[in-house]
N, C-alpha and C. Protein backbone atom coordinates (compact mmCIF):
# COMPACT_ATOMS: atom_id res chain seq x y z
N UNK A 1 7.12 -100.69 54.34
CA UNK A 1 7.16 -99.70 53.30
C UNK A 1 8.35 -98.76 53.44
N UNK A 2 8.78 -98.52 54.47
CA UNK A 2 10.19 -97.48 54.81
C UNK A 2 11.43 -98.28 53.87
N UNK A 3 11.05 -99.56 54.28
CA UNK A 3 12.61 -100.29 53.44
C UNK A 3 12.04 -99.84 51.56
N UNK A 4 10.88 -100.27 51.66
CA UNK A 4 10.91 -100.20 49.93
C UNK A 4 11.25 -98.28 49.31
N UNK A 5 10.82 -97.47 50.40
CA UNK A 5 10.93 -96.02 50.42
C UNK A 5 12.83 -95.90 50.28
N UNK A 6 13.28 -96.39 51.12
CA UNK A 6 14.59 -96.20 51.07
C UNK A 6 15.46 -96.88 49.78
N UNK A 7 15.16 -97.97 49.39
CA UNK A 7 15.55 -98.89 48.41
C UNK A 7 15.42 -97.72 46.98
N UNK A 8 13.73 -97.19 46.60
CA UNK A 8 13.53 -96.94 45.43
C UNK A 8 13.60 -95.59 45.54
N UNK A 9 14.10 -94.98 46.22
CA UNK A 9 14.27 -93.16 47.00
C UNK A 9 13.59 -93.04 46.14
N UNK A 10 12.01 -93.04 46.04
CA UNK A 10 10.86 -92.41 45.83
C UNK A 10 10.23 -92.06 47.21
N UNK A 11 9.43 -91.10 47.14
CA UNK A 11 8.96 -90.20 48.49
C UNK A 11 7.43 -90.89 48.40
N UNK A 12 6.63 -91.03 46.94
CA UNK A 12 5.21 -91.67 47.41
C UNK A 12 5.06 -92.47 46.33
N UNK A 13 5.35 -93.36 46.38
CA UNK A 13 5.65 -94.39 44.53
C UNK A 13 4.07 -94.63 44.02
N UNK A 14 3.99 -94.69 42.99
CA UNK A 14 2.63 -94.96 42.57
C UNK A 14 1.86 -96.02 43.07
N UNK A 15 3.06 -96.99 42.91
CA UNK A 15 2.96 -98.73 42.44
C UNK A 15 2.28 -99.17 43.96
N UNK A 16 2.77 -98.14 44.92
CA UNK A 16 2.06 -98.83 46.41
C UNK A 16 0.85 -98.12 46.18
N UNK A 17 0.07 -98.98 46.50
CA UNK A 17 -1.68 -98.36 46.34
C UNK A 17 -2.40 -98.86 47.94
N UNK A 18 -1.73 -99.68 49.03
CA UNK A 18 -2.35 -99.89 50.42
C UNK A 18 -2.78 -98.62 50.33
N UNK A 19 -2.43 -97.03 50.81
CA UNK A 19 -2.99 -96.32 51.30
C UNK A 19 -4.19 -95.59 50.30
N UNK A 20 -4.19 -96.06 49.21
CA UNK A 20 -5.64 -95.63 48.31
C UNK A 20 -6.41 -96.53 48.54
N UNK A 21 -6.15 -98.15 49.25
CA UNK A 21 -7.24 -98.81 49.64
C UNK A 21 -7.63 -98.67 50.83
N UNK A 22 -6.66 -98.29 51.53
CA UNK A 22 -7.51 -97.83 53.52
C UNK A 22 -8.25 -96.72 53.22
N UNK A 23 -7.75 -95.99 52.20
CA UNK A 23 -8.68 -94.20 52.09
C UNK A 23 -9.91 -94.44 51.72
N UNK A 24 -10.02 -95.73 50.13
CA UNK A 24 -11.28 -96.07 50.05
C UNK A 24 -12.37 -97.07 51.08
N UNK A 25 -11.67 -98.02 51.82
CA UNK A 25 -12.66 -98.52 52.40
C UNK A 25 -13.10 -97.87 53.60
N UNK A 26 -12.30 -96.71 53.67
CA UNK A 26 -13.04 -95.51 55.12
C UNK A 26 -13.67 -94.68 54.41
N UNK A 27 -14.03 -94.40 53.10
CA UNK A 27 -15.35 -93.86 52.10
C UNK A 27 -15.98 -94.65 52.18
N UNK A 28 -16.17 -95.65 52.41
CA UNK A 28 -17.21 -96.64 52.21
C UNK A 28 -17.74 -97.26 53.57
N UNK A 29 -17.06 -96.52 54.64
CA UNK A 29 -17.69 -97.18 55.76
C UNK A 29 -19.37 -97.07 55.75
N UNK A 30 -19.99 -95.91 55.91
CA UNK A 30 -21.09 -95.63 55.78
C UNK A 30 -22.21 -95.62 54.09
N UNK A 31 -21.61 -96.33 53.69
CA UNK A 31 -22.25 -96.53 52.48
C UNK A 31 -23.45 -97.73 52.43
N UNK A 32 -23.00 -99.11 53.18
CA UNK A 32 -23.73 -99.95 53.68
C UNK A 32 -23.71 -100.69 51.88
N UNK A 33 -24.88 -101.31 51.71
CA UNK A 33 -24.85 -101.95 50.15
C UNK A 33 -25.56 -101.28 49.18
N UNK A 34 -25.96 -100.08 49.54
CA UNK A 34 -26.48 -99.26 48.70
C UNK A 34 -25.87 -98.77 47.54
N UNK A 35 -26.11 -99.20 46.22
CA UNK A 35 -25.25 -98.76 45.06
C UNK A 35 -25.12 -97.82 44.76
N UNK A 36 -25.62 -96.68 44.71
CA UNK A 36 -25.83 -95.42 44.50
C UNK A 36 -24.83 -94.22 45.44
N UNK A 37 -24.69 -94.97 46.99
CA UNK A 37 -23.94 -94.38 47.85
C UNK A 37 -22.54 -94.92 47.65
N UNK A 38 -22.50 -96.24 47.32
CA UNK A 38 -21.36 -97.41 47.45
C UNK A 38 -20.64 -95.92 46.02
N UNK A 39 -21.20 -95.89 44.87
CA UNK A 39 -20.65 -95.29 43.80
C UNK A 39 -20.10 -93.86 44.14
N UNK A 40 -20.90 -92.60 44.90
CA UNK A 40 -20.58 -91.76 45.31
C UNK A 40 -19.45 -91.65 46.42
N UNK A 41 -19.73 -92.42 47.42
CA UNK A 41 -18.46 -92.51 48.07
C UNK A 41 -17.06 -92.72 47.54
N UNK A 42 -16.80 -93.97 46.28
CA UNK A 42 -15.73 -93.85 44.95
C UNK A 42 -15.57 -92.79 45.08
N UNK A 43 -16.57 -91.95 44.29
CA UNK A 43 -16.49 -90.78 43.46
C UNK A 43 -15.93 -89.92 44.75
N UNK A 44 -16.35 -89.69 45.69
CA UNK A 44 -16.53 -88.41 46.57
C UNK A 44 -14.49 -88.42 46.99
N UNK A 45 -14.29 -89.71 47.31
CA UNK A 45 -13.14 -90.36 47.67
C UNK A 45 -12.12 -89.78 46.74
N UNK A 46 -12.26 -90.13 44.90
CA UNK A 46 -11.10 -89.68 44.43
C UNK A 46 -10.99 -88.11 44.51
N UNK A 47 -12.14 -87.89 44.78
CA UNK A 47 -12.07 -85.82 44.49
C UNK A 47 -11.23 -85.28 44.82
N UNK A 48 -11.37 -86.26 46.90
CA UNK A 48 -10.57 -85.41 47.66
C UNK A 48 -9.08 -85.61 47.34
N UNK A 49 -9.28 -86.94 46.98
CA UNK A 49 -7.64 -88.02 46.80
C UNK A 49 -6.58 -86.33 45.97
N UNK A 50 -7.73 -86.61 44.61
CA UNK A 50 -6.63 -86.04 44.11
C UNK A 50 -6.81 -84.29 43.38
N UNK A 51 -7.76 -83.94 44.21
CA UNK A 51 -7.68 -82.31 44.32
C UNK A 51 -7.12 -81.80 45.43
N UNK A 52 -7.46 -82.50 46.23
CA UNK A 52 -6.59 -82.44 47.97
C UNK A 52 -7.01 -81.15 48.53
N UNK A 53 -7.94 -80.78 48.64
CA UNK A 53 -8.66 -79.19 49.38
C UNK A 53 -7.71 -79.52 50.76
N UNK A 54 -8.23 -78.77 51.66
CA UNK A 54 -7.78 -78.29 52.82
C UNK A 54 -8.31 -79.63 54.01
N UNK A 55 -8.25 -80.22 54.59
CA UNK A 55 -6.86 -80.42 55.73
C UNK A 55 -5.84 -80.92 54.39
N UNK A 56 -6.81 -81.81 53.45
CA UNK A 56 -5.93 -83.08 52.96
C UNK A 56 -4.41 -82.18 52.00
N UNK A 57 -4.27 -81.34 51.83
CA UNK A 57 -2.84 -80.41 51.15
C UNK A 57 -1.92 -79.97 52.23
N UNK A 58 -2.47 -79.71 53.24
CA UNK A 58 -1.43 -80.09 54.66
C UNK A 58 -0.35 -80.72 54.93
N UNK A 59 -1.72 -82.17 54.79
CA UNK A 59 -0.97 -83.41 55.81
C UNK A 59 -0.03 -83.63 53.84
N UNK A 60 -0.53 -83.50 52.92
CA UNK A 60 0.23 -83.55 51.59
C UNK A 60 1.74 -83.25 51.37
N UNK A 61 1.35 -81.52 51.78
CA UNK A 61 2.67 -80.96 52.29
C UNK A 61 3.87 -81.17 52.56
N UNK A 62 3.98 -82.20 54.05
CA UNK A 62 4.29 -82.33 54.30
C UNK A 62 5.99 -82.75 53.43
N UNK A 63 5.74 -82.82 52.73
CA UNK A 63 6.84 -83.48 51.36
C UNK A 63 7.97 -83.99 51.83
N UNK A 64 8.73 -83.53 52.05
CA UNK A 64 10.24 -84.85 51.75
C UNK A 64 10.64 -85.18 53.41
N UNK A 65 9.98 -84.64 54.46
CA UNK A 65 10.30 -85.11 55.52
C UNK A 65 10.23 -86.11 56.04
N UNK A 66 11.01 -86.41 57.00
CA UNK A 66 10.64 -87.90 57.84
C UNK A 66 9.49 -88.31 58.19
N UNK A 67 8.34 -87.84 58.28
CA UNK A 67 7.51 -88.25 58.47
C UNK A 67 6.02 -88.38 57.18
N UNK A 68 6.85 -87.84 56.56
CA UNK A 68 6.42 -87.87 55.14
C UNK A 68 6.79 -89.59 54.73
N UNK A 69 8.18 -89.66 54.89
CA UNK A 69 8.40 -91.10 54.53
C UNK A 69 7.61 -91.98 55.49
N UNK A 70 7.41 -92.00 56.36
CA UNK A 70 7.20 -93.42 57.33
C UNK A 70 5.56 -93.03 57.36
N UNK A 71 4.64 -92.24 57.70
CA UNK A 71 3.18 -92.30 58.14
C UNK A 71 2.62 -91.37 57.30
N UNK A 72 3.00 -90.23 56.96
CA UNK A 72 2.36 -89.17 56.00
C UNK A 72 1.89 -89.62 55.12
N UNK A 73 2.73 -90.64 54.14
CA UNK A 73 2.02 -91.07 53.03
C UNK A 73 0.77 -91.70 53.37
N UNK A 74 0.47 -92.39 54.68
CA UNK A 74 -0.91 -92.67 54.65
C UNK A 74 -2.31 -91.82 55.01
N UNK A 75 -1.93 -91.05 55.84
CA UNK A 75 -2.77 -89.88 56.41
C UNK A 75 -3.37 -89.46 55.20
N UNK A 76 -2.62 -88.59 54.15
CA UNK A 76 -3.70 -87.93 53.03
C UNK A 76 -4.94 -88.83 53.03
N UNK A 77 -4.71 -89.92 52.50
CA UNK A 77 -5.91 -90.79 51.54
C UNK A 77 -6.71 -91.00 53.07
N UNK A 78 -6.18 -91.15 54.24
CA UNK A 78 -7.13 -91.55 55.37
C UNK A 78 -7.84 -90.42 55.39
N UNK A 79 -7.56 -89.06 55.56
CA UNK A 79 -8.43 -87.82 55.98
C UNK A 79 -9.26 -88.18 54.37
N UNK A 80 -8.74 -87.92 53.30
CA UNK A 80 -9.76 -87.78 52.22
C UNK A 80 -10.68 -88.93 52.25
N UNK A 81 -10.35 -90.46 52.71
CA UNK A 81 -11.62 -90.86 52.92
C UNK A 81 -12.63 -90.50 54.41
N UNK A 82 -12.39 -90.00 55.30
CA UNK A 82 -13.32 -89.34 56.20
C UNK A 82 -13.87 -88.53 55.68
N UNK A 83 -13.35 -87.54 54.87
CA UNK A 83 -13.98 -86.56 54.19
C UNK A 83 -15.18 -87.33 53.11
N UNK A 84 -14.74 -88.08 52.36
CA UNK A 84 -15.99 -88.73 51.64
C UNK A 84 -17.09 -89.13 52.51
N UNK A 85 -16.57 -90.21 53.69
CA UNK A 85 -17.53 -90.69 54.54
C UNK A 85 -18.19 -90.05 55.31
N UNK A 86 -17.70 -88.85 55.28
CA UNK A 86 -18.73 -87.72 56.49
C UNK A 86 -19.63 -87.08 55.42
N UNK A 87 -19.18 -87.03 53.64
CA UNK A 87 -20.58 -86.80 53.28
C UNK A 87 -21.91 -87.88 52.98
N UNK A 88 -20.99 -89.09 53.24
CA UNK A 88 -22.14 -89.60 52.99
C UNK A 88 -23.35 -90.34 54.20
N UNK A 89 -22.47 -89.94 55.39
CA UNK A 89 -23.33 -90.08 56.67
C UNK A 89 -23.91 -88.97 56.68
N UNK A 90 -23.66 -87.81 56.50
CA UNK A 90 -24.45 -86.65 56.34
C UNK A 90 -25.59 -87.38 55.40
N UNK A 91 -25.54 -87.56 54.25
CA UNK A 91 -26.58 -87.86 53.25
C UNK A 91 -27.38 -88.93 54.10
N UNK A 92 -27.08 -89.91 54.92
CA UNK A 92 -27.92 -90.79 54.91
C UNK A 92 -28.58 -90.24 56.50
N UNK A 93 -28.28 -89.59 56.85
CA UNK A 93 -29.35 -88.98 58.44
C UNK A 93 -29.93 -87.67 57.77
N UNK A 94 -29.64 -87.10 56.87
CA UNK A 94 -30.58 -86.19 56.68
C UNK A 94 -31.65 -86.54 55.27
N UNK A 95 -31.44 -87.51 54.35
CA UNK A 95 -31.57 -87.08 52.92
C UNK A 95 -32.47 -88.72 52.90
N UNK A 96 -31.69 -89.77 53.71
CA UNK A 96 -32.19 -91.03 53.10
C UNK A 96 -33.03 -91.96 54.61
N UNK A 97 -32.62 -90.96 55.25
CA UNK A 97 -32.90 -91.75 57.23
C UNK A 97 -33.17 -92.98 57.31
């Protein structure tokens, strides 16, 4: 991804979506096949994606630096899916056991 970063001097291109799929399938770790959780975790996932509360506007931040290019771009969507997945392990030890 650094070569395609350097090629299209875009800083986070749309068109690459790997790191919206590692963000979602770490929302979905704890979801199991439950549809209802499987759907909320989606949901919980884009909130953070793309309201970006606090850590995830941080590691966001980070903007045009070097490390923005090479690993930053993946970190956001990874913390925002922990953030989904920690509510929904929360939900399932307290709410669904």
């Amino acid at each position: 991804m650094p070569l395609y970063l350097k090629h299209t001097k875009k800083k986070d291109p749309k068109e690459v979506v790997i790191d919206e799929a590692l963000g979602q399938w770490i929302a979905l770790i704890g979801a199991g096949t439950n549809p209802l959780l499987i759907l909320l975790a989606f949901l919980l996932f884009r909130f953070f994606d793309i309201l970006k509360p606090w850590p995830i506007c941080k590691i966001d931040a980070l903007g045009g630096s070097q490390l923005k290019t090479r690993s930053a771009l993946f970190f956001d969507d990874v913390v925002a899916g922990l953030c989904a997945s920690g509510i929904i392990l929360f939900i399932l030890k307290n709410f669904i056991g």
